[in-house]
C-alpha atoms as a PDB file:
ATOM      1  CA  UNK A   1      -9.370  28.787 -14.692  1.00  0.00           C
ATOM      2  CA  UNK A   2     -11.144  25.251 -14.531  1.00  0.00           C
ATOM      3  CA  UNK A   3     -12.159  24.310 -10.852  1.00  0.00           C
ATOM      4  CA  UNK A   4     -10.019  20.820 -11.097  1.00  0.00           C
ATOM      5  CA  UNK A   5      -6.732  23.251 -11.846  1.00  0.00           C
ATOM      6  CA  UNK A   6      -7.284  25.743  -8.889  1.00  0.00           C
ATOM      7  CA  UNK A   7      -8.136  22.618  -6.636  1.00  0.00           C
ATOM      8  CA  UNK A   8      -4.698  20.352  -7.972  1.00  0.00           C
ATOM      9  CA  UNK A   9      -3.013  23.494  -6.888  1.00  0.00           C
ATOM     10  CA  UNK A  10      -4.452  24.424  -3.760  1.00  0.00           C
ATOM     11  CA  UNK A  11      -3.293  24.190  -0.428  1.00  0.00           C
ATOM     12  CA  UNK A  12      -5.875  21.394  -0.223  1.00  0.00           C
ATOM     13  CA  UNK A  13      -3.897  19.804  -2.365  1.00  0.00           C
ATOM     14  CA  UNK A  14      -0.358  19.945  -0.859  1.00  0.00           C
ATOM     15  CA  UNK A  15      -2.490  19.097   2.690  1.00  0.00           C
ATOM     16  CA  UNK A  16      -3.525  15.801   1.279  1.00  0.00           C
ATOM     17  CA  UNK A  17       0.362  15.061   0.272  1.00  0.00           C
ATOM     18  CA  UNK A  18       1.975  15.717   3.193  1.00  0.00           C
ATOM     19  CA  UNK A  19      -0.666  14.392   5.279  1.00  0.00           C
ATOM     20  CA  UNK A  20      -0.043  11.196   3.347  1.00  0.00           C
ATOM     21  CA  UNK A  21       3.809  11.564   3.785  1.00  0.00           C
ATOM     22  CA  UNK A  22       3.607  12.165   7.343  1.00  0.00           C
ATOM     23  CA  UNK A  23       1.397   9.539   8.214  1.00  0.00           C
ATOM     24  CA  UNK A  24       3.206   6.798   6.855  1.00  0.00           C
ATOM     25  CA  UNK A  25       6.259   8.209   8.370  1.00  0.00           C
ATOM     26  CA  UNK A  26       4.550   7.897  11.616  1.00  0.00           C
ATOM     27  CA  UNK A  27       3.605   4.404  11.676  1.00  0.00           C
ATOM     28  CA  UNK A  28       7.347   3.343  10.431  1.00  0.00           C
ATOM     29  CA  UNK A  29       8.831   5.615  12.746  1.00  0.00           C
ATOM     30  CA  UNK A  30       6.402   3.610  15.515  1.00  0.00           C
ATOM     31  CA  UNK A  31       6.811   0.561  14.109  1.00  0.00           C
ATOM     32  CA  UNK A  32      10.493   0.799  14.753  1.00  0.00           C
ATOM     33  CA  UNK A  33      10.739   1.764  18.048  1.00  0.00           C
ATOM     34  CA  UNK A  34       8.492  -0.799  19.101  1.00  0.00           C
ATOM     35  CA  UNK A  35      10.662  -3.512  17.671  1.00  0.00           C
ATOM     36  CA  UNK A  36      13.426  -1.674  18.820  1.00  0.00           C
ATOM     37  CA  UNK A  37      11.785  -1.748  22.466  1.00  0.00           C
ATOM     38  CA  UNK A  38      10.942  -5.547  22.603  1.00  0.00           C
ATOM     39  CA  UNK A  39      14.717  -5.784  21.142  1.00  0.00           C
ATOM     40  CA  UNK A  40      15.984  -4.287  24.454  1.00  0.00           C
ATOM     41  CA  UNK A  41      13.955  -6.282  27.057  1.00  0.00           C
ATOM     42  CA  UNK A  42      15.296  -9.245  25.006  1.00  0.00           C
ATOM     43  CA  UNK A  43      18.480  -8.166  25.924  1.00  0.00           C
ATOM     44  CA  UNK A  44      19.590  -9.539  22.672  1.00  0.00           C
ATOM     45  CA  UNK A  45      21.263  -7.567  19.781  1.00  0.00           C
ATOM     46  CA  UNK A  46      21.897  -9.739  17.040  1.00  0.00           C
ATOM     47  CA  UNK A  47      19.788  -8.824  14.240  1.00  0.00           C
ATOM     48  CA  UNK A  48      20.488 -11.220  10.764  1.00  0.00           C
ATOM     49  CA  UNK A  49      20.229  -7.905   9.183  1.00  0.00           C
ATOM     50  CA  UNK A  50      21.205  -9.798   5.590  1.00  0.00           C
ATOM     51  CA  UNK A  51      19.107 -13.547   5.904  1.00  0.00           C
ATOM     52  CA  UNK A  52      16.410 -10.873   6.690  1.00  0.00           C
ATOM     53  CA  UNK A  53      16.646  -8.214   3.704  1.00  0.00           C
ATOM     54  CA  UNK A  54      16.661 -11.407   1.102  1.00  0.00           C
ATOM     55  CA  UNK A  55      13.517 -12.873   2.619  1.00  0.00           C
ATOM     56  CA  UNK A  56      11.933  -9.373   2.678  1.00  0.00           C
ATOM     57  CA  UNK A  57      13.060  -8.632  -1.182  1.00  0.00           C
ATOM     58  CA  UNK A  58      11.614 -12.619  -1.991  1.00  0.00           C
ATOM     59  CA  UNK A  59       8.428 -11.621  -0.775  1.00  0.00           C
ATOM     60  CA  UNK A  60       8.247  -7.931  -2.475  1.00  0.00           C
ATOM     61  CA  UNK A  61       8.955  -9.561  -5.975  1.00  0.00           C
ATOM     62  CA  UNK A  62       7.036 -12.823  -5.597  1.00  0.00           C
ATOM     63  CA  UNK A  63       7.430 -13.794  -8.952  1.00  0.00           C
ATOM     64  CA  UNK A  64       8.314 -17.796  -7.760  1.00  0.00           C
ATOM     65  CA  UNK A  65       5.138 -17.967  -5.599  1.00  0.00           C
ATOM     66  CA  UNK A  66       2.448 -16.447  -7.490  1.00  0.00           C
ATOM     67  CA  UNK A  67       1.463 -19.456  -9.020  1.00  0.00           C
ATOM     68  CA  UNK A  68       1.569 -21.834  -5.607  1.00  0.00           C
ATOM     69  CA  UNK A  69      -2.384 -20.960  -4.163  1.00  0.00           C
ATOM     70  CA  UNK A  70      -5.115 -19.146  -6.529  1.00  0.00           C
ATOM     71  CA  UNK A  71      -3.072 -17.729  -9.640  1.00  0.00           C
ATOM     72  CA  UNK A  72      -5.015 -15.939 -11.128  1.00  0.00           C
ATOM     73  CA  UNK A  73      -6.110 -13.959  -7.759  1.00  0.00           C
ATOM     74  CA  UNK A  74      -2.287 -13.779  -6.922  1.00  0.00           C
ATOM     75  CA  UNK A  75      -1.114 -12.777 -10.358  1.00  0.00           C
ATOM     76  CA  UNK A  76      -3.920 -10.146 -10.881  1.00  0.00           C
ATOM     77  CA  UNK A  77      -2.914  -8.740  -6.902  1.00  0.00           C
ATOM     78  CA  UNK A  78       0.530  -8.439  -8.771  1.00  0.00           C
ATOM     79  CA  UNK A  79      -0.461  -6.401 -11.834  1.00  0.00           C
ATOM     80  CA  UNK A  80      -2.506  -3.988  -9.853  1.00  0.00           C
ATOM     81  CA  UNK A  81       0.119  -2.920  -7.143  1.00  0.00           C
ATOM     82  CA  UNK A  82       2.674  -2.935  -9.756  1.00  0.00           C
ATOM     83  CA  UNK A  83       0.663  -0.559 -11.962  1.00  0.00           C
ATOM     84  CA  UNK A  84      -0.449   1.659  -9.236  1.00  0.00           C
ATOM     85  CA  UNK A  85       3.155   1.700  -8.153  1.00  0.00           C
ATOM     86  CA  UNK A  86       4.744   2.945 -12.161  1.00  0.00           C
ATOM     87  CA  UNK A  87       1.522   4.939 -13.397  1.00  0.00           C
ATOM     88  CA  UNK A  88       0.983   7.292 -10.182  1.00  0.00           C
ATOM     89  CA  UNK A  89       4.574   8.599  -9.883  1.00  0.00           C
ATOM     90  CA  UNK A  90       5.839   8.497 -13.217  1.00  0.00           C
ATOM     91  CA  UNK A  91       2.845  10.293 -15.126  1.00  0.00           C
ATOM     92  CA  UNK A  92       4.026  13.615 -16.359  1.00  0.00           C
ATOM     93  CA  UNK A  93       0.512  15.522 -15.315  1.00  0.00           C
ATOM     94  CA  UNK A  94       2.122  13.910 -11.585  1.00  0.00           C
ATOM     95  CA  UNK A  95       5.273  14.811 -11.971  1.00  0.00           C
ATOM     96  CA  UNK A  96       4.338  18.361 -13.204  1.00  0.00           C
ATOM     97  CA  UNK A  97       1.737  18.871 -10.345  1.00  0.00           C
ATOM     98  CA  UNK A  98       4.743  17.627  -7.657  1.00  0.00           C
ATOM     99  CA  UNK A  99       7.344  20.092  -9.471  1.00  0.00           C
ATOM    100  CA  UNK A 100       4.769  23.022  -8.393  1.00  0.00           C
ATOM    101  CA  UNK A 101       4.269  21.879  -4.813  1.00  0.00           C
ATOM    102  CA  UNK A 102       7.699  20.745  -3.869  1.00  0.00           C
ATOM    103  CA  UNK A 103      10.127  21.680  -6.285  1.00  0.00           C
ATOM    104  CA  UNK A 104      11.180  18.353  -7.169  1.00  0.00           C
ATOM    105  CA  UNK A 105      10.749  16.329 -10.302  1.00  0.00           C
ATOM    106  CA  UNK A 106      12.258  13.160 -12.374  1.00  0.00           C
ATOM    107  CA  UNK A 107      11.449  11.454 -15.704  1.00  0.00           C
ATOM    108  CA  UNK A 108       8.075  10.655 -16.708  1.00  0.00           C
ATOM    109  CA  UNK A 109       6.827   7.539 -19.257  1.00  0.00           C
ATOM    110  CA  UNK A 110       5.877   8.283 -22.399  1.00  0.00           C
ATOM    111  CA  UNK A 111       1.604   7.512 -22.400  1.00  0.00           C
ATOM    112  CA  UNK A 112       1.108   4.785 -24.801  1.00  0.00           C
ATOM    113  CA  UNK A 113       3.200   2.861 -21.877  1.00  0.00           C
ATOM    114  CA  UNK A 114       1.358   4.543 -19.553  1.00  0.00           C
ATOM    115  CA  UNK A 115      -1.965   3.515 -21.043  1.00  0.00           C
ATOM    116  CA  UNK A 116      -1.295   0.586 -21.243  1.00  0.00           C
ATOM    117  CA  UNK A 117      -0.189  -0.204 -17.886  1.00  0.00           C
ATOM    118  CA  UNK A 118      -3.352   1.750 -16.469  1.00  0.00           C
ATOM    119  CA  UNK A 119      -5.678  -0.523 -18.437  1.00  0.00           C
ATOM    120  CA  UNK A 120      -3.804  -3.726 -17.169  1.00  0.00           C
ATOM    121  CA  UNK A 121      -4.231  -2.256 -13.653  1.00  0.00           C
ATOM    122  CA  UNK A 122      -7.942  -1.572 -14.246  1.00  0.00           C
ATOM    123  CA  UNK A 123      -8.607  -5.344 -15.576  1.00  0.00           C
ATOM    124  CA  UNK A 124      -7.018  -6.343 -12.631  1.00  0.00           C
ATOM    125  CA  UNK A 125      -8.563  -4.246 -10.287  1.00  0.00           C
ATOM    126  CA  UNK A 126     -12.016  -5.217 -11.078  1.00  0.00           C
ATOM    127  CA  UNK A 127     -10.432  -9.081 -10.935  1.00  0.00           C
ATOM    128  CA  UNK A 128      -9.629  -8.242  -7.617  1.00  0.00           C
ATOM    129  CA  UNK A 129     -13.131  -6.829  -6.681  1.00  0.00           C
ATOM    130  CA  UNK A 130     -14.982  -9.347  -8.406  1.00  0.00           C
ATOM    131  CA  UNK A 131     -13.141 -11.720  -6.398  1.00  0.00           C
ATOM    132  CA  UNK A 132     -13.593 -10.773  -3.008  1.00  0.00           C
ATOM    133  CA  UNK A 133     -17.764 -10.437  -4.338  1.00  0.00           C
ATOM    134  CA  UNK A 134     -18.365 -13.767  -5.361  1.00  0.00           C
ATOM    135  CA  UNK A 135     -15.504 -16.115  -4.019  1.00  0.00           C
ATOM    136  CA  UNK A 136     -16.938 -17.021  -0.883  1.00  0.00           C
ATOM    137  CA  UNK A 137     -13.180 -17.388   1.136  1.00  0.00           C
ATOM    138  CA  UNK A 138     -12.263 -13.904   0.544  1.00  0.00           C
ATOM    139  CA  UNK A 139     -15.521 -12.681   1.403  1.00  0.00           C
ATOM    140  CA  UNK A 140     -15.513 -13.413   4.606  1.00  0.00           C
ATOM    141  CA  UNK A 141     -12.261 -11.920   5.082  1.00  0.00           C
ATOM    142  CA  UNK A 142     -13.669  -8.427   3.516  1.00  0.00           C
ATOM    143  CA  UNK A 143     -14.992  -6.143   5.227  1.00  0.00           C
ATOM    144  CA  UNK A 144     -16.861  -2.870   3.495  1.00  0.00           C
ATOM    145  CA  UNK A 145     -13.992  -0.268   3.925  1.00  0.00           C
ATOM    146  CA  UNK A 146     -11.865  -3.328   1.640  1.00  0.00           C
ATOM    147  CA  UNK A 147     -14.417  -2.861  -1.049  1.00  0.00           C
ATOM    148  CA  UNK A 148     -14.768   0.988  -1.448  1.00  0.00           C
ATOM    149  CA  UNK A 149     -10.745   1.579  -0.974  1.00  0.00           C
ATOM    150  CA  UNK A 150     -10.605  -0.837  -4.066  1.00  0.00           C
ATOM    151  CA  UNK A 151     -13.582   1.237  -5.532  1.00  0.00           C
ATOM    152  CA  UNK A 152     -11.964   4.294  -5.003  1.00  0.00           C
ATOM    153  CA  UNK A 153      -8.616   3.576  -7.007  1.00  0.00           C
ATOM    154  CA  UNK A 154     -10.384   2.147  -9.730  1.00  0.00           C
ATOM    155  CA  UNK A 155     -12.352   5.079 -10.014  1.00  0.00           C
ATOM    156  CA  UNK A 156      -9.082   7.317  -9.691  1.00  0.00           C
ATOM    157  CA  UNK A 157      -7.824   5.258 -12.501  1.00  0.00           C
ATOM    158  CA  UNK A 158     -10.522   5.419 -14.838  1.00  0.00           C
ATOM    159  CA  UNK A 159     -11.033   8.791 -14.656  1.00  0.00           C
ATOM    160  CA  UNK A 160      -7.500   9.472 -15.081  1.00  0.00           C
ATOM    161  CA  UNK A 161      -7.503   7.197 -17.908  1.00  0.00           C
ATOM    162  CA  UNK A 162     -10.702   8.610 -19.707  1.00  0.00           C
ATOM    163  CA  UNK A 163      -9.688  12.012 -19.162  1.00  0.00           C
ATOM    164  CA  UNK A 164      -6.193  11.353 -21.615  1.00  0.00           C
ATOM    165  CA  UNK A 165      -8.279   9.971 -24.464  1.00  0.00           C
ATOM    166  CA  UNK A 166      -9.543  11.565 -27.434  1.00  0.00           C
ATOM    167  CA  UNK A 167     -12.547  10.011 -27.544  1.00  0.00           C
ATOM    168  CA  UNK A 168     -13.741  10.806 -23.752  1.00  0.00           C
ATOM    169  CA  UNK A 169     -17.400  11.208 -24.149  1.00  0.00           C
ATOM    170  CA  UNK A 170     -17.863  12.555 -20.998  1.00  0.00           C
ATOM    171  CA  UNK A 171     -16.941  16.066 -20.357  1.00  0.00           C
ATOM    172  CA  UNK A 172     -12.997  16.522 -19.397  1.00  0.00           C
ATOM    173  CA  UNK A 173     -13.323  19.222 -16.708  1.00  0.00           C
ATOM    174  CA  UNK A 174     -15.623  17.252 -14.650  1.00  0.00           C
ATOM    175  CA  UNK A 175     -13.954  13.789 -14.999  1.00  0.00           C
ATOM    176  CA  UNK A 176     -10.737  16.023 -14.079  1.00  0.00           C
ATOM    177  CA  UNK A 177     -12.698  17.321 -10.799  1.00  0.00           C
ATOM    178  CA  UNK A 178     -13.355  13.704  -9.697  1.00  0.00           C
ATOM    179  CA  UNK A 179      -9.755  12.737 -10.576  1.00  0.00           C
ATOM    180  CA  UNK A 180      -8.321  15.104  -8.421  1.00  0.00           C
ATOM    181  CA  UNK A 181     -11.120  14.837  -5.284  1.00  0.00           C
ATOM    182  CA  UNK A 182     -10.508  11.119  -5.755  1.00  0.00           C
ATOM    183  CA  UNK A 183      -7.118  11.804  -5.436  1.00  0.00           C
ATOM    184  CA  UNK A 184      -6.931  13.691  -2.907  1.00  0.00           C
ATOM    185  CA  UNK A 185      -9.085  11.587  -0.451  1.00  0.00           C
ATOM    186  CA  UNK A 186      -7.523   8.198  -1.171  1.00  0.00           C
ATOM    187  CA  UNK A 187      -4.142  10.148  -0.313  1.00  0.00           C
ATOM    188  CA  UNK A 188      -5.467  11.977   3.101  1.00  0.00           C
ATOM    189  CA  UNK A 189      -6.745   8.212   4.332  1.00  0.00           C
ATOM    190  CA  UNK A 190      -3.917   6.232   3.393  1.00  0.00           C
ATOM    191  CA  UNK A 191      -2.042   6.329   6.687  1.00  0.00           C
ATOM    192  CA  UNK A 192      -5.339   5.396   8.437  1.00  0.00           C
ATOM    193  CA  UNK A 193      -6.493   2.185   6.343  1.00  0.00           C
ATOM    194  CA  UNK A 194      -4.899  -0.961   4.795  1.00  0.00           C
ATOM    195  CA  UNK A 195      -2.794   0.859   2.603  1.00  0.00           C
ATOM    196  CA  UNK A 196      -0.624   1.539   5.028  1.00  0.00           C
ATOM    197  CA  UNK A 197       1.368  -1.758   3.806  1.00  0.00           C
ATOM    198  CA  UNK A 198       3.060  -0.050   1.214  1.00  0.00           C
ATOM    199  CA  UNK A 199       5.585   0.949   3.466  1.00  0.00           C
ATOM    200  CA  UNK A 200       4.862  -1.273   6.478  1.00  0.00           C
ATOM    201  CA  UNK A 201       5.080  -4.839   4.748  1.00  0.00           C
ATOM    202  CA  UNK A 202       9.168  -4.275   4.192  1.00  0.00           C
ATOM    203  CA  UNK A 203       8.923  -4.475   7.920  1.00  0.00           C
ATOM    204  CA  UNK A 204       7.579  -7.883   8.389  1.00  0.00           C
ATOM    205  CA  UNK A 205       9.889 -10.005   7.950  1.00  0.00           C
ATOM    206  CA  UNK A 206      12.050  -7.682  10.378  1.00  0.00           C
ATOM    207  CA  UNK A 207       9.208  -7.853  12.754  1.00  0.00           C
ATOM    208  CA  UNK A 208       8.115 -11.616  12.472  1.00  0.00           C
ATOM    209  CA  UNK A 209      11.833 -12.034  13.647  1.00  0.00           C
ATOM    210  CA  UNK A 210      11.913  -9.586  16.907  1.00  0.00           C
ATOM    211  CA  UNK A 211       7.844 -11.153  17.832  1.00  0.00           C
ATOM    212  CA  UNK A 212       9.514 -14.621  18.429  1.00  0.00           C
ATOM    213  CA  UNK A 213      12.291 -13.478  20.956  1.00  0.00           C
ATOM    214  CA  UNK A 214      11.451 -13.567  24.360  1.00  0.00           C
ATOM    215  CA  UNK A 215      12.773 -11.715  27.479  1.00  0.00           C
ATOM    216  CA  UNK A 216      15.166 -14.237  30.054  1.00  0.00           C
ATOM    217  CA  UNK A 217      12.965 -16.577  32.009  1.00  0.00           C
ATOM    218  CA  UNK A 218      10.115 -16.324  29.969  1.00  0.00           C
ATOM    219  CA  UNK A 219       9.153 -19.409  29.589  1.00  0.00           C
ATOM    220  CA  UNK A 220       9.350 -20.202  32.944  1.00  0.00           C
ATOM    221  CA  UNK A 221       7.290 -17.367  33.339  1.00  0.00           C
ATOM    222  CA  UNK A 222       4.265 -18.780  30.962  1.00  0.00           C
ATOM    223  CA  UNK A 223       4.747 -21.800  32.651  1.00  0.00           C
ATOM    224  CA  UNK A 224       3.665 -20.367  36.009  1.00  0.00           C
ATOM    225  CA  UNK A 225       0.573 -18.540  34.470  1.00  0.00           C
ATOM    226  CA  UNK A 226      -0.754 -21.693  32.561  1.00  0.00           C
ATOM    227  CA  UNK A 227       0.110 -24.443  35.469  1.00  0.00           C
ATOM    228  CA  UNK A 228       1.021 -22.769  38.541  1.00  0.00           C
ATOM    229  CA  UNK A 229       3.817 -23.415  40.483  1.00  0.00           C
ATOM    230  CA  UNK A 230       3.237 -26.957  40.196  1.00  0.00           C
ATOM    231  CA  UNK A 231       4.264 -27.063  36.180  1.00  0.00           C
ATOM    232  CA  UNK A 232       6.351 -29.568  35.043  1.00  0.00           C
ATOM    233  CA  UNK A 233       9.580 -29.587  32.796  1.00  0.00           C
ATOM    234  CA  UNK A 234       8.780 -30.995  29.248  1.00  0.00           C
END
């Protein structure tokens, strides 16, 4: 049996995935109590649960503002997390390999869609890291784990892509080894980088909300720090 097989269906393997699952349930789980504490010491209770849920679904599916500030950056930042989010769960290698660890499975796409959404998520993805190279703005705001998580999906991509092709000129059980190790790490680090958005960012708009109320008296309260006791109404 090829090493890449025994490895996609190791314990390893399942490791990575629930270490990925748990994590991100962690930080949501945190995430809520802590707005849920700063809630209470509000002493308010009145959430706009619906005003909230639109903003947070106009800024999932930006599709009126990606053209406002640097379209191509924000249109190619589009095509790559909407690729990474159709390709990784509905391949049928994916589906297969969660079937065997979990028991669960659902419809996969048929690959010509497939390969074409990977490519359109690899132009973009190099878009994206080309961008934060040379335009100076969002190099200063990179740092080097930004460049090698990007590194690292592209190369989980390209493998994956190469690896379906006929004409792969480099050998399949090896460019299947690095799928899967590639894999498995950008899964096992998730809940400890950036990525964590992808379940966090739903959250913002919730959280922007509970950040800007403030316990009884609080203002008096900043007041007093900044001025003294001598600080004046405005």
């Amino acid at each position: 049996m090829p090493a890449w097989v025994t490895l996609a269906k190791s314990p390893l393997s399942r490791f990575a995935m629930l270490l990925f699952a748990l994590g991100l349930l962690r930080l949501v789980l945190l995430s809520v109590w802590e707005m849920h504490a700063a809630l209470y010491r509000t002493h308010r209770r009145e959430i706009p649960l619906t005003r909230l849920l639109i903003e947070s679904l106009a800024w999932l599916f930006p599709m009126t503002r990606l053209y406002r500030a640097r379209a191509g950056y924000s249109l190619a930042s589009f095509t790559f997390h909407l690729g990474i989010l159709i390709v990784t769960p509905f391949l049928g290698n994916h589906v297969d390999l969660f079937r065997d660890h979990f028991g669960l499975a659902w419809p996969a796409l048929l690959k010509p869609v497939l390969d074409i959404l990977t490519l359109l998520t690899l132009a973009a993805g190099a878009y994206l890291l080309l961008s934060r190279v040379y335009n100076r703005a969002s190099r200063k705001l990179s740092n080097t784990p930004d460049y090698l998580l990007l590194a690292l999906i592209l190369c989980i991509f390209c493998s994956g892509f190469l690896s379906g092709q006929s004409w792969n000129p480099i050998p399949y059980d090896g460019l299947m080894l690095l799928h899967i190790i590639s894999g498995m790490l950008l899964l096992a680090i998730i809940p400890f980088t950036k990525i964590a958005h992808c379940v966090l960012y739903p959250l913002v708009r919730l959280g922007t909300f509970v950040a800007w109320q403030f316990p009884p008296q609080a203002g008096k309260e900043v007041v007093q720090r900044l001025h003294g006791s001598e600080g004046r109404r405005i």
